[in-house]
PDB file of N, CA and C in Angstrom:
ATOM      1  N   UNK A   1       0.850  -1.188   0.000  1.00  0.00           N
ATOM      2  CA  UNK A   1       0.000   0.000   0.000  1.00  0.00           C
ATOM      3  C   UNK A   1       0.884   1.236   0.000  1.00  0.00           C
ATOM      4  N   UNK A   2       0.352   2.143  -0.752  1.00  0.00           N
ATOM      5  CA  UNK A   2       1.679   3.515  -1.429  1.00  0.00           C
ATOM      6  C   UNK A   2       1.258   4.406  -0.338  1.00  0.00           C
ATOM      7  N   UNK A   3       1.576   5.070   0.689  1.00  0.00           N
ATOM      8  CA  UNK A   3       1.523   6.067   1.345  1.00  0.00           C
ATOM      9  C   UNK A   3       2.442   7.366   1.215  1.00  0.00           C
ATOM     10  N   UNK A   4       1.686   8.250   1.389  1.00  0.00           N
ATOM     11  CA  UNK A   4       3.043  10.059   1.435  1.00  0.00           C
ATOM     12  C   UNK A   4       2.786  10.466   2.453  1.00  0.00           C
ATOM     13  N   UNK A   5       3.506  10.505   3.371  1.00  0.00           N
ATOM     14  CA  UNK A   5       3.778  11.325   4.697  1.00  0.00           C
ATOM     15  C   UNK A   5       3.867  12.763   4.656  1.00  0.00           C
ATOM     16  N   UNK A   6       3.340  13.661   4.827  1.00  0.00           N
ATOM     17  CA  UNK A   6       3.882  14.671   4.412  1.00  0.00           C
ATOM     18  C   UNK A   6       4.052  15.134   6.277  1.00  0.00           C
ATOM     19  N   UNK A   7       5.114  16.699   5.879  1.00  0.00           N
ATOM     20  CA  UNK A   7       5.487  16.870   7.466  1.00  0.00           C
ATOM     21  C   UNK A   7       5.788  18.032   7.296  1.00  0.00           C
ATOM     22  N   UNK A   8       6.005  19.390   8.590  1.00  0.00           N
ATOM     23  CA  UNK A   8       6.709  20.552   7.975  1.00  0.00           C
ATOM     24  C   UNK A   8       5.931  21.307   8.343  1.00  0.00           C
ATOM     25  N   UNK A   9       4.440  21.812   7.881  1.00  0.00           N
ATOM     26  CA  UNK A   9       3.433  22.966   7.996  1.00  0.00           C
ATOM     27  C   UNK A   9       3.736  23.434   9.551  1.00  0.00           C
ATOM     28  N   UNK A  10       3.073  24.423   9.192  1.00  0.00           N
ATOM     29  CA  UNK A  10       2.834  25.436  10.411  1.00  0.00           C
ATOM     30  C   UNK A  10       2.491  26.389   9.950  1.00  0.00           C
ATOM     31  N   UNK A  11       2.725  27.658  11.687  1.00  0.00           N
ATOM     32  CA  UNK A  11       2.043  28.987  11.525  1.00  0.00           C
ATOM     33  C   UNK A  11       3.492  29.234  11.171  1.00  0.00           C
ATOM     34  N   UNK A  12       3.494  30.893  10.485  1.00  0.00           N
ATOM     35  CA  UNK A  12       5.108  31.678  10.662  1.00  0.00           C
ATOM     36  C   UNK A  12       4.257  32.775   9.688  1.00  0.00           C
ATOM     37  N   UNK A  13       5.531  33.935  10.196  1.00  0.00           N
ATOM     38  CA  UNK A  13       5.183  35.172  10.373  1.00  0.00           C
ATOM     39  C   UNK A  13       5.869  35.640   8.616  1.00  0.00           C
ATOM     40  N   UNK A  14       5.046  36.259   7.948  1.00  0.00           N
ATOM     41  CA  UNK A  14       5.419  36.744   6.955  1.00  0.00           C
ATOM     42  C   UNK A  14       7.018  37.558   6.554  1.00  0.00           C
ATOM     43  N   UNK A  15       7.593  36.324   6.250  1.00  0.00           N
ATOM     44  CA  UNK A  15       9.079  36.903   5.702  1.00  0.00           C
ATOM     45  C   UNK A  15       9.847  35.653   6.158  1.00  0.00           C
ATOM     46  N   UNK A  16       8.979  34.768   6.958  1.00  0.00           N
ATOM     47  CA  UNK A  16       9.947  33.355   7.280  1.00  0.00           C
ATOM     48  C   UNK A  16       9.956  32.697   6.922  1.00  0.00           C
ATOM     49  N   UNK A  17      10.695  31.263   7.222  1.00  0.00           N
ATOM     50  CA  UNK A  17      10.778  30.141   6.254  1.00  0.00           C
ATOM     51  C   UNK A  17       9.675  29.100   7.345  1.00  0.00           C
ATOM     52  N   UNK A  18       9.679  27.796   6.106  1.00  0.00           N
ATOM     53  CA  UNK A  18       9.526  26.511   6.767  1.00  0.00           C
ATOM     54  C   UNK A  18       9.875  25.658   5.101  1.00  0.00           C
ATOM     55  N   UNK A  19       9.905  24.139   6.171  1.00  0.00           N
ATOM     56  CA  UNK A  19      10.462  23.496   5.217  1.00  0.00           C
ATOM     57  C   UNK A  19       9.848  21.905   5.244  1.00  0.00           C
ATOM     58  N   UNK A  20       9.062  21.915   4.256  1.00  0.00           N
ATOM     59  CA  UNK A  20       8.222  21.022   4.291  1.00  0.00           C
ATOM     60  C   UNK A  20       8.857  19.383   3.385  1.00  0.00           C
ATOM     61  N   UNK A  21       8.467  17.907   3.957  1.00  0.00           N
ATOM     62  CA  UNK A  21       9.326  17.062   3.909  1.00  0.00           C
ATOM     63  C   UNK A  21       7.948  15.638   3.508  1.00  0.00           C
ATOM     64  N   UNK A  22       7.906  14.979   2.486  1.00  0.00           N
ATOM     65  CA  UNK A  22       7.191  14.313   2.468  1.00  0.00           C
ATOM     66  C   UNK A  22       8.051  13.322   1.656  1.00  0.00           C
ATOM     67  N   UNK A  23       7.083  11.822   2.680  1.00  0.00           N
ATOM     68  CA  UNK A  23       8.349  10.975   2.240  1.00  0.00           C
ATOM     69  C   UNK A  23       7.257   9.450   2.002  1.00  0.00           C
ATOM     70  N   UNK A  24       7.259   8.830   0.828  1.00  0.00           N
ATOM     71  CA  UNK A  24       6.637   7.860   0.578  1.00  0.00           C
ATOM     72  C   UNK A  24       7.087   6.459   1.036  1.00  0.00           C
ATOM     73  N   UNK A  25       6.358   5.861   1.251  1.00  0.00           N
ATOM     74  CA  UNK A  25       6.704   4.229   1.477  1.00  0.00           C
ATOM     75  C   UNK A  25       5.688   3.266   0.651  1.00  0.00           C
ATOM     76  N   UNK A  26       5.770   2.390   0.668  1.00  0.00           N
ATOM     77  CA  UNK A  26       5.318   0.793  -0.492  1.00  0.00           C
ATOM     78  C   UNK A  26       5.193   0.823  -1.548  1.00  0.00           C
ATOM     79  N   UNK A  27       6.579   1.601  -2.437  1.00  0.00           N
ATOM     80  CA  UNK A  27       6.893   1.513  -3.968  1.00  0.00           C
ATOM     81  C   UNK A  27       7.795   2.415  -3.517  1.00  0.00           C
ATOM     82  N   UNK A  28       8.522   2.282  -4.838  1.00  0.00           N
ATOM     83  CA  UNK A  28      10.089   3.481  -5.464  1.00  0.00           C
ATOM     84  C   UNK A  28       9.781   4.083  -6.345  1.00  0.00           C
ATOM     85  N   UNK A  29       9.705   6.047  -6.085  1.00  0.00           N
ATOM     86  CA  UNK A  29       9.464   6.659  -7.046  1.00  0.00           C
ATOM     87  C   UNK A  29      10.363   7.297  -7.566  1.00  0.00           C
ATOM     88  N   UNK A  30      11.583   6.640  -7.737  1.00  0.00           N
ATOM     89  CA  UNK A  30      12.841   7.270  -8.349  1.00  0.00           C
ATOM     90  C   UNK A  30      12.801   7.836 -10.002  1.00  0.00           C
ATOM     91  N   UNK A  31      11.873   7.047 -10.549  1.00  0.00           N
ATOM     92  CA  UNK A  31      11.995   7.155 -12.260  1.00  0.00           C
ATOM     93  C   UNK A  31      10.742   7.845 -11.967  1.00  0.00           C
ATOM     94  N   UNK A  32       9.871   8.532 -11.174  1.00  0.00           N
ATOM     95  CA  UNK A  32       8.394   9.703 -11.723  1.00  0.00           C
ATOM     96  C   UNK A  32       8.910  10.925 -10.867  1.00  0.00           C
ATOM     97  N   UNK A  33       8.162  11.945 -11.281  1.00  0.00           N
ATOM     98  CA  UNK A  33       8.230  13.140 -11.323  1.00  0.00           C
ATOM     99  C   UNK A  33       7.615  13.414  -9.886  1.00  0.00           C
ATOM    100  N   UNK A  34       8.216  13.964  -8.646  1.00  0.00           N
ATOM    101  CA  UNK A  34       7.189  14.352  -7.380  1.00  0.00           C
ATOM    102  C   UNK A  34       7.108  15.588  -7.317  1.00  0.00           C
ATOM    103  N   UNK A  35       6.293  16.167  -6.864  1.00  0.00           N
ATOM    104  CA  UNK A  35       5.490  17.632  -6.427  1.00  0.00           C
ATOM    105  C   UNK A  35       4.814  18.085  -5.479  1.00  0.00           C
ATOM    106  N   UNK A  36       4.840  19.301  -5.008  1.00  0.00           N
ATOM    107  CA  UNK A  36       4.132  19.677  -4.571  1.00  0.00           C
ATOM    108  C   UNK A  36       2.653  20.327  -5.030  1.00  0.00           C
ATOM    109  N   UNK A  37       1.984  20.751  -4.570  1.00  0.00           N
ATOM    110  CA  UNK A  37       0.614  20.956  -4.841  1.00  0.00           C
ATOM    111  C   UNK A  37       0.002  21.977  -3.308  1.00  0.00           C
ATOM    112  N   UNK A  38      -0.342  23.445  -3.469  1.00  0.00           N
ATOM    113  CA  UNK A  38      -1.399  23.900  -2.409  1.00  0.00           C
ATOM    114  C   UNK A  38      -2.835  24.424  -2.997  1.00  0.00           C
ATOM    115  N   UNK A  39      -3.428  24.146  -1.939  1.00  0.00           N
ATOM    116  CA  UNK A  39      -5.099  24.859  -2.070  1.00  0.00           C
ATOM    117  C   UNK A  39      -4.919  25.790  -1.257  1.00  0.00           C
ATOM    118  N   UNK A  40      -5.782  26.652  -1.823  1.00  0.00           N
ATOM    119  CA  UNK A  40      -6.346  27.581  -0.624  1.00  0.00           C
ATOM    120  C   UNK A  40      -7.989  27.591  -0.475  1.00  0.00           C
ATOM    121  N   UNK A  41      -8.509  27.995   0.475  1.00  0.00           N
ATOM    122  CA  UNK A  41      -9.522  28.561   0.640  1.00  0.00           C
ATOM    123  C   UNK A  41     -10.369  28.900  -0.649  1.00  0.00           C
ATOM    124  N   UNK A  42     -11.455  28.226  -1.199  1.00  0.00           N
ATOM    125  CA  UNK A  42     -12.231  28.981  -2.088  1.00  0.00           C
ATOM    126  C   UNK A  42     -11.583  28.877  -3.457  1.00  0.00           C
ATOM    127  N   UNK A  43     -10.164  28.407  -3.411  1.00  0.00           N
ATOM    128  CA  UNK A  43      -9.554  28.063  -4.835  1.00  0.00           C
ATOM    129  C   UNK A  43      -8.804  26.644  -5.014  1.00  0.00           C
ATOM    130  N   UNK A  44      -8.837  26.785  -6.412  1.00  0.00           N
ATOM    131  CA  UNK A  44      -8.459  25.246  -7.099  1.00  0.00           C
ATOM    132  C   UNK A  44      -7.263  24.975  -6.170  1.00  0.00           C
ATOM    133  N   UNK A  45      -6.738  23.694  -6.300  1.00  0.00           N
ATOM    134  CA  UNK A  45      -5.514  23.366  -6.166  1.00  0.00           C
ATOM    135  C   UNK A  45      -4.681  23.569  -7.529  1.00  0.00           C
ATOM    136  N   UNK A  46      -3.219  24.142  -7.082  1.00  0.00           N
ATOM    137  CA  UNK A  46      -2.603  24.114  -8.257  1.00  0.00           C
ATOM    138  C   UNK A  46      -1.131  23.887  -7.869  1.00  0.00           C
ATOM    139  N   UNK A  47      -0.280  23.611  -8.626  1.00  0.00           N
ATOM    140  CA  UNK A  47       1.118  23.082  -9.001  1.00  0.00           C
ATOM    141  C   UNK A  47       1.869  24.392  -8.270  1.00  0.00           C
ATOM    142  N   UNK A  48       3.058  23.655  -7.095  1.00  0.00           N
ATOM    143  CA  UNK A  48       3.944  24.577  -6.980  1.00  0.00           C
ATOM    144  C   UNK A  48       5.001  24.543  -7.284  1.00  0.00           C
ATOM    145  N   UNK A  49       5.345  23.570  -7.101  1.00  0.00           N
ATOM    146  CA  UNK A  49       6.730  22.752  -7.634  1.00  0.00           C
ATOM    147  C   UNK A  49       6.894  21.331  -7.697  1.00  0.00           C
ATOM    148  N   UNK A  50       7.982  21.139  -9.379  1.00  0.00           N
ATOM    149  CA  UNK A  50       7.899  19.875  -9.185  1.00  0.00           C
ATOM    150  C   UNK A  50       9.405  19.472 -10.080  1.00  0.00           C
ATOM    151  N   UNK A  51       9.656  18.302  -9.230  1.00  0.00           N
ATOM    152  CA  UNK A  51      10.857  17.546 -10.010  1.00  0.00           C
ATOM    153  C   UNK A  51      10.718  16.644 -10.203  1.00  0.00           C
ATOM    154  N   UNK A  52      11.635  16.523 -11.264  1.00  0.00           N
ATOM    155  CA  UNK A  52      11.483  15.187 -12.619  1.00  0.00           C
ATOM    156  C   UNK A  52      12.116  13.937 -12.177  1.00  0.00           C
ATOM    157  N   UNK A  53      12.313  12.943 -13.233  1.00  0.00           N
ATOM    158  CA  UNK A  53      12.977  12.165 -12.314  1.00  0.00           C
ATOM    159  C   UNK A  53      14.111  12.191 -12.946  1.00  0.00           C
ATOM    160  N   UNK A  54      14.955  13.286 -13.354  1.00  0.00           N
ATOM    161  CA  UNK A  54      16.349  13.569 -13.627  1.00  0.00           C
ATOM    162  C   UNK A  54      16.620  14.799 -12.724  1.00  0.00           C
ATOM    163  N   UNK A  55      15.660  14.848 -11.538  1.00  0.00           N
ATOM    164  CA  UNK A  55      15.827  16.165 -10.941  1.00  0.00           C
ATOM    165  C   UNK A  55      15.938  18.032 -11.296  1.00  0.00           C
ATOM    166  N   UNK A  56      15.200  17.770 -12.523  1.00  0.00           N
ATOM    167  CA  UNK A  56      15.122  19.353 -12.907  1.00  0.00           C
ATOM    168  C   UNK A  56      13.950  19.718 -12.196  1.00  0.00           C
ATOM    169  N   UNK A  57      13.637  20.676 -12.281  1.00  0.00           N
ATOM    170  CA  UNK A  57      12.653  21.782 -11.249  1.00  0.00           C
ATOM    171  C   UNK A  57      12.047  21.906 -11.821  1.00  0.00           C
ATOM    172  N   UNK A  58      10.714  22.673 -11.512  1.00  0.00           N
ATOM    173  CA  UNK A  58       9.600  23.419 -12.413  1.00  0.00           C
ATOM    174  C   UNK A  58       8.988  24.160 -11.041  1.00  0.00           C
ATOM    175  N   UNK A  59       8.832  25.310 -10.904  1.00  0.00           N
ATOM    176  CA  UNK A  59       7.675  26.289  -9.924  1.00  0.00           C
ATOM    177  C   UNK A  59       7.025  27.003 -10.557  1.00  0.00           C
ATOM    178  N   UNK A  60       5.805  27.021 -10.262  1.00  0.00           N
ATOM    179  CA  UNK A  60       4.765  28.588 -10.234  1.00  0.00           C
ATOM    180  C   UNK A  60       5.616  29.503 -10.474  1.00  0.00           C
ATOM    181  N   UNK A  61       5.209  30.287 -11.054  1.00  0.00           N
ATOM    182  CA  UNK A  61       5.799  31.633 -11.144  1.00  0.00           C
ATOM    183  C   UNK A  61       5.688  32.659  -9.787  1.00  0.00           C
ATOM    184  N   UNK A  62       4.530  32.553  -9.207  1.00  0.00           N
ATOM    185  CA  UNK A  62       4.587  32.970  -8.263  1.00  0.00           C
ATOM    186  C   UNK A  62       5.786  33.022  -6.667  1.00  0.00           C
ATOM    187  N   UNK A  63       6.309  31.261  -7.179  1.00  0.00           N
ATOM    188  CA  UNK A  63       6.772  31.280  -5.821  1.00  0.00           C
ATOM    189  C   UNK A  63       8.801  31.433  -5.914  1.00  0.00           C
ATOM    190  N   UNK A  64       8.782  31.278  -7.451  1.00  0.00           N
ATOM    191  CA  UNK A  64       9.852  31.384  -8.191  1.00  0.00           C
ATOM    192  C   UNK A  64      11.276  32.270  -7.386  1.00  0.00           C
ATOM    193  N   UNK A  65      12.282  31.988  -6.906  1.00  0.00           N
ATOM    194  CA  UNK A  65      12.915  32.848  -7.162  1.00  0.00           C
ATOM    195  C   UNK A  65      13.028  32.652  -5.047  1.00  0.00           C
ATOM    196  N   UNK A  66      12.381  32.400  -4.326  1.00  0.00           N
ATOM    197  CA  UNK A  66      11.145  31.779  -2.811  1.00  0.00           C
ATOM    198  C   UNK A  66      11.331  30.439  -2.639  1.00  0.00           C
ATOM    199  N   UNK A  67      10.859  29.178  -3.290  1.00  0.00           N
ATOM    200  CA  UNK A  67      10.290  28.303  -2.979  1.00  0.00           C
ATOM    201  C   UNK A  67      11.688  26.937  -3.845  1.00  0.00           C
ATOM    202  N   UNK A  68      12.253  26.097  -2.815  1.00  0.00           N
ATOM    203  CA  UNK A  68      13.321  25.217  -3.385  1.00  0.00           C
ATOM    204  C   UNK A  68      12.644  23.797  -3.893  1.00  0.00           C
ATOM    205  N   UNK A  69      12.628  23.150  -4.307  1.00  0.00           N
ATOM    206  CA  UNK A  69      11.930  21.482  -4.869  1.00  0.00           C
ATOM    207  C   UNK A  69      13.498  20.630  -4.492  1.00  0.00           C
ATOM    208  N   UNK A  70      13.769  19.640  -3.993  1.00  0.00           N
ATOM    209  CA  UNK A  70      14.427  19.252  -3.579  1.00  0.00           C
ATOM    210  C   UNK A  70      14.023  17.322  -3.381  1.00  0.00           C
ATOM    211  N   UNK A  71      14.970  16.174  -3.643  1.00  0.00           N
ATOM    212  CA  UNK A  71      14.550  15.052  -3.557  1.00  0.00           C
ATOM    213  C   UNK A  71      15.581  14.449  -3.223  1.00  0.00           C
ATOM    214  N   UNK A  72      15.405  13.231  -2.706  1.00  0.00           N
ATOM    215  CA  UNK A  72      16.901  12.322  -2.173  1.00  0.00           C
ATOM    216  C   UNK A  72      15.724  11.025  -2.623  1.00  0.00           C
ATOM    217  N   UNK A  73      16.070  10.428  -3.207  1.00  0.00           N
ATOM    218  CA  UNK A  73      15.767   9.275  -3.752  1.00  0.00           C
ATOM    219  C   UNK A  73      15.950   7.811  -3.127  1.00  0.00           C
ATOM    220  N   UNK A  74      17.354   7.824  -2.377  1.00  0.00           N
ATOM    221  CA  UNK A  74      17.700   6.797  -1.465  1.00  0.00           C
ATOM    222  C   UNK A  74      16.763   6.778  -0.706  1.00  0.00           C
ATOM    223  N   UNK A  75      16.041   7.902   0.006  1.00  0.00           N
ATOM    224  CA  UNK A  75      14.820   8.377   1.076  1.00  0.00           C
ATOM    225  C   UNK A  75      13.424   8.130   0.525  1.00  0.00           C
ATOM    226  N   UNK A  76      13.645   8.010  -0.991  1.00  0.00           N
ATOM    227  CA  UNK A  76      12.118   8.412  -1.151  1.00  0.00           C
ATOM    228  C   UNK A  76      11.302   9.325  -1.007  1.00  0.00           C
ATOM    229  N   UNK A  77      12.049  10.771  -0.987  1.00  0.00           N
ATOM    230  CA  UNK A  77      11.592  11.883  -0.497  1.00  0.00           C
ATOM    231  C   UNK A  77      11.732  12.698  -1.005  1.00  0.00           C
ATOM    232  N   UNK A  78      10.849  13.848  -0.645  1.00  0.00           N
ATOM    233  CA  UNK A  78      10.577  15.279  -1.677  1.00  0.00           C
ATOM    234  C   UNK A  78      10.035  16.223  -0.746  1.00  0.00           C
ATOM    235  N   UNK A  79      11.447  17.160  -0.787  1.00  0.00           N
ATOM    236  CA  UNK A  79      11.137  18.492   0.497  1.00  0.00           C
ATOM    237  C   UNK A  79      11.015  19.386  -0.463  1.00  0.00           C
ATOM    238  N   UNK A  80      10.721  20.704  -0.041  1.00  0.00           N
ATOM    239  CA  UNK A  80      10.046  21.901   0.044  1.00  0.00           C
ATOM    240  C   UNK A  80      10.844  22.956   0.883  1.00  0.00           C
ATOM    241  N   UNK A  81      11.480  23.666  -0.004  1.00  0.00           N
ATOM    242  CA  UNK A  81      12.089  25.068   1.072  1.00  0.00           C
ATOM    243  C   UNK A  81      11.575  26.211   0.773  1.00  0.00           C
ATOM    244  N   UNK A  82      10.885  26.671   1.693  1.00  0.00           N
ATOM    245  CA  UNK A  82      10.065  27.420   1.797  1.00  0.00           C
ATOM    246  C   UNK A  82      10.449  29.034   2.108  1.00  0.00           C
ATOM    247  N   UNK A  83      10.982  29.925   1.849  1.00  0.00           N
ATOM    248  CA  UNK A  83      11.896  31.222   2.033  1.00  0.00           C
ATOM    249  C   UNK A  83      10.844  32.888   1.506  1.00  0.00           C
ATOM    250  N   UNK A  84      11.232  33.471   2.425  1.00  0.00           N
ATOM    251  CA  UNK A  84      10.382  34.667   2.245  1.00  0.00           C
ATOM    252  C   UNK A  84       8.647  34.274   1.994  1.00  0.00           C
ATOM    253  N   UNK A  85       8.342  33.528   3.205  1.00  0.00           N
ATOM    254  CA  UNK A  85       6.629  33.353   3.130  1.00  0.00           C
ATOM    255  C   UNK A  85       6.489  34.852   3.054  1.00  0.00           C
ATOM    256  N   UNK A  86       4.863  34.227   2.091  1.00  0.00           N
ATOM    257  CA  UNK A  86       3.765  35.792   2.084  1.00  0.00           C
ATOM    258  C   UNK A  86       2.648  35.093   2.476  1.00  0.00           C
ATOM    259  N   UNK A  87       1.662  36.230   3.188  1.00  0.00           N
ATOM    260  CA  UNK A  87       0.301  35.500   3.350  1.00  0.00           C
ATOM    261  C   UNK A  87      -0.412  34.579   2.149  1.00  0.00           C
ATOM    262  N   UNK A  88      -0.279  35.414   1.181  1.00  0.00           N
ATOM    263  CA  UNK A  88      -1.214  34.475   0.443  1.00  0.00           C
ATOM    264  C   UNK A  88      -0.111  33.003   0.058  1.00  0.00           C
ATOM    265  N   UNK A  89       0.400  33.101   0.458  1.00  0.00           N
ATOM    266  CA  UNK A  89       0.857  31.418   0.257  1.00  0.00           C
ATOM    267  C   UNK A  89       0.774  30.234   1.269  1.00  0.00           C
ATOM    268  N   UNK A  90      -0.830  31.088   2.175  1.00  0.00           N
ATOM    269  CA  UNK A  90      -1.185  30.386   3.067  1.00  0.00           C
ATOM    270  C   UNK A  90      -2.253  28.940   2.451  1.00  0.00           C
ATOM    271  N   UNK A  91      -2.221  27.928   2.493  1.00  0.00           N
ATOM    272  CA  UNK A  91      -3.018  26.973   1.820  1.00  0.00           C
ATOM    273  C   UNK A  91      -2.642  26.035   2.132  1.00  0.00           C
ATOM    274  N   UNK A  92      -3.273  24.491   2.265  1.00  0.00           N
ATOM    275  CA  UNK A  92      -3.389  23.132   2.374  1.00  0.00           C
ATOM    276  C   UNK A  92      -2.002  22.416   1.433  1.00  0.00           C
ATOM    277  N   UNK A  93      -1.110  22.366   1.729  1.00  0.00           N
ATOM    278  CA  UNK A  93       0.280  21.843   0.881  1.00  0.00           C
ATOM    279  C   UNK A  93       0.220  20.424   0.593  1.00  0.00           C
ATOM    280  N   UNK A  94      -0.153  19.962  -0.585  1.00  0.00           N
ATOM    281  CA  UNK A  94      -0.056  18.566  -0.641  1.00  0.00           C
ATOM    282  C   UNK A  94       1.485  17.808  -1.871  1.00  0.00           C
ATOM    283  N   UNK A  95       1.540  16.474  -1.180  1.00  0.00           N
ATOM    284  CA  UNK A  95       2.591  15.710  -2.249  1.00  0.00           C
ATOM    285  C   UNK A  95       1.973  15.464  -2.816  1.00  0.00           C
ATOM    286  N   UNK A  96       3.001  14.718  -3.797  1.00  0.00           N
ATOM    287  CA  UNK A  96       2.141  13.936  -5.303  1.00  0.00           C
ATOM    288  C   UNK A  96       3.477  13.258  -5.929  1.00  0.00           C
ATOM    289  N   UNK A  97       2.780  12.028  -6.272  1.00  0.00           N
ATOM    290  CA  UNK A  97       3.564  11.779  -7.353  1.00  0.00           C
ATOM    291  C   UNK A  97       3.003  10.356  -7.703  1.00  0.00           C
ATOM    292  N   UNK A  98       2.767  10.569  -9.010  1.00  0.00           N
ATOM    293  CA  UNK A  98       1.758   9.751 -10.030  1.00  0.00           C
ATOM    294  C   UNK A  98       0.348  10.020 -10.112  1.00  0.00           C
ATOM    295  N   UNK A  99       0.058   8.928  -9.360  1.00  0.00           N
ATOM    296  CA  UNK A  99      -1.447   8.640  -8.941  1.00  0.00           C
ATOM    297  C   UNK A  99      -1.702   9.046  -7.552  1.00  0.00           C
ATOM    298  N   UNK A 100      -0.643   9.307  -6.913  1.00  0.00           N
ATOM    299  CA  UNK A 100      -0.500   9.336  -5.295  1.00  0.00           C
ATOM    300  C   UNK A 100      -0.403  10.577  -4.730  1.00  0.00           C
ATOM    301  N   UNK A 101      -1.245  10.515  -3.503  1.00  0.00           N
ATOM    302  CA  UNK A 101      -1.235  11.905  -3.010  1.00  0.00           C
ATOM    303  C   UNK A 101      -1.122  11.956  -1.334  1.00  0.00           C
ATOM    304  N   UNK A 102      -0.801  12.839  -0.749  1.00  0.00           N
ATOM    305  CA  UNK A 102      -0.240  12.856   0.645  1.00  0.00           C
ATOM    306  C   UNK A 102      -1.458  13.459   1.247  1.00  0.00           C
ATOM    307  N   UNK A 103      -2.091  13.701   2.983  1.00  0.00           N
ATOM    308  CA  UNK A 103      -3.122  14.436   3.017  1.00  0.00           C
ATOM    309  C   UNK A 103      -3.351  15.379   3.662  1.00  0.00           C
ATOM    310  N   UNK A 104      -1.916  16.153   2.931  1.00  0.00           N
ATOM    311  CA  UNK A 104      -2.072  17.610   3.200  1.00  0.00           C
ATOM    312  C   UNK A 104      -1.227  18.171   4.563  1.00  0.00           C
ATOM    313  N   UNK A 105      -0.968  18.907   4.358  1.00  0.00           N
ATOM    314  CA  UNK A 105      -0.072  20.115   5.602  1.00  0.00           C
ATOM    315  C   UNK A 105      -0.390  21.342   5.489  1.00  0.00           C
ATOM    316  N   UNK A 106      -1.074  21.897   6.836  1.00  0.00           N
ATOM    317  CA  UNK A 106      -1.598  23.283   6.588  1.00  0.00           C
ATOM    318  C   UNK A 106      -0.604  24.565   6.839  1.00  0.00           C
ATOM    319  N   UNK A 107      -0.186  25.199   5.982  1.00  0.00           N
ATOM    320  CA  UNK A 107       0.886  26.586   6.406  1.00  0.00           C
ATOM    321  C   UNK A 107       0.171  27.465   6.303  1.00  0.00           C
ATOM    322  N   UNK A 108      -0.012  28.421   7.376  1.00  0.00           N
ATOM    323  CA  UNK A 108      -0.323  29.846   7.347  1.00  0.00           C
ATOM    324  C   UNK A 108       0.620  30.604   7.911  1.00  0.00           C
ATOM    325  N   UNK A 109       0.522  31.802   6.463  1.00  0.00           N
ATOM    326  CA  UNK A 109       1.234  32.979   6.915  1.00  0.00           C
ATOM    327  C   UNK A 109       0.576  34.134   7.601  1.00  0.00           C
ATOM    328  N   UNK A 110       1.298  34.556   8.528  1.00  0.00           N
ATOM    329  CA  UNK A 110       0.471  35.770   8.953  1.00  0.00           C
ATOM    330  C   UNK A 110       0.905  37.296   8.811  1.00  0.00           C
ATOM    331  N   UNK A 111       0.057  38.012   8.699  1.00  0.00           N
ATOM    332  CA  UNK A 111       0.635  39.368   8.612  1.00  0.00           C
ATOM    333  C   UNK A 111       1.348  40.166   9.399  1.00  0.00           C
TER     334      UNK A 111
END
């Protein structure tokens, strides 16, 4: 059975970090692509970052430039560095990868 742990969320004060860590067990997702994914309130879920399974990146534009995608493969894992929070990047943070999904870590930023 494929599980994603995800770990990391919290509160923090607009301009701080956190660093979010989700780590799968009962399969190897070394050869697919993992990601992150947040909702917010009242809106879709959408793509924040994601790496391949040659480890290239892809982010939102939004969080670009902010937000690290990061994987160790021996681990099975796919962190999240999280730098210069803003409120609105307060939302439900989920993993992914394939078919598989983690259930969620809540970060809020505050003003």
């Amino acid at each position: 059975q494929v599980q994603l742990e995800e770990s990391g969320g919290g509160l923090v004060q607009a301009g701080g970090s956190l660093r979010l860590s989700c780590v799968a067990s009962g399969n190897t997702f070394s050869s697919y692509a993992m990601g992150w994914y947040r909702q917010a309130p009242g809106k879709e879920r959408e793509l924040v970052a994601l790496s391949t399974s040659d480890s290239s990146a892809n982010y939102a534009d939004s969080v670009k430039g902010r937000f690290t995608i990061s994987r160790d493969n021996a681990k099975n894992a796919v962190y999240l560095q999280m730098n210069s929070l803003k409120p609105e990047d307060t939302a439900v943070y989920y993993c992914n990868t394939w078919i598989y999904w983690g259930q969620g870590t809540q970060v809020t930023v505050s003003s």
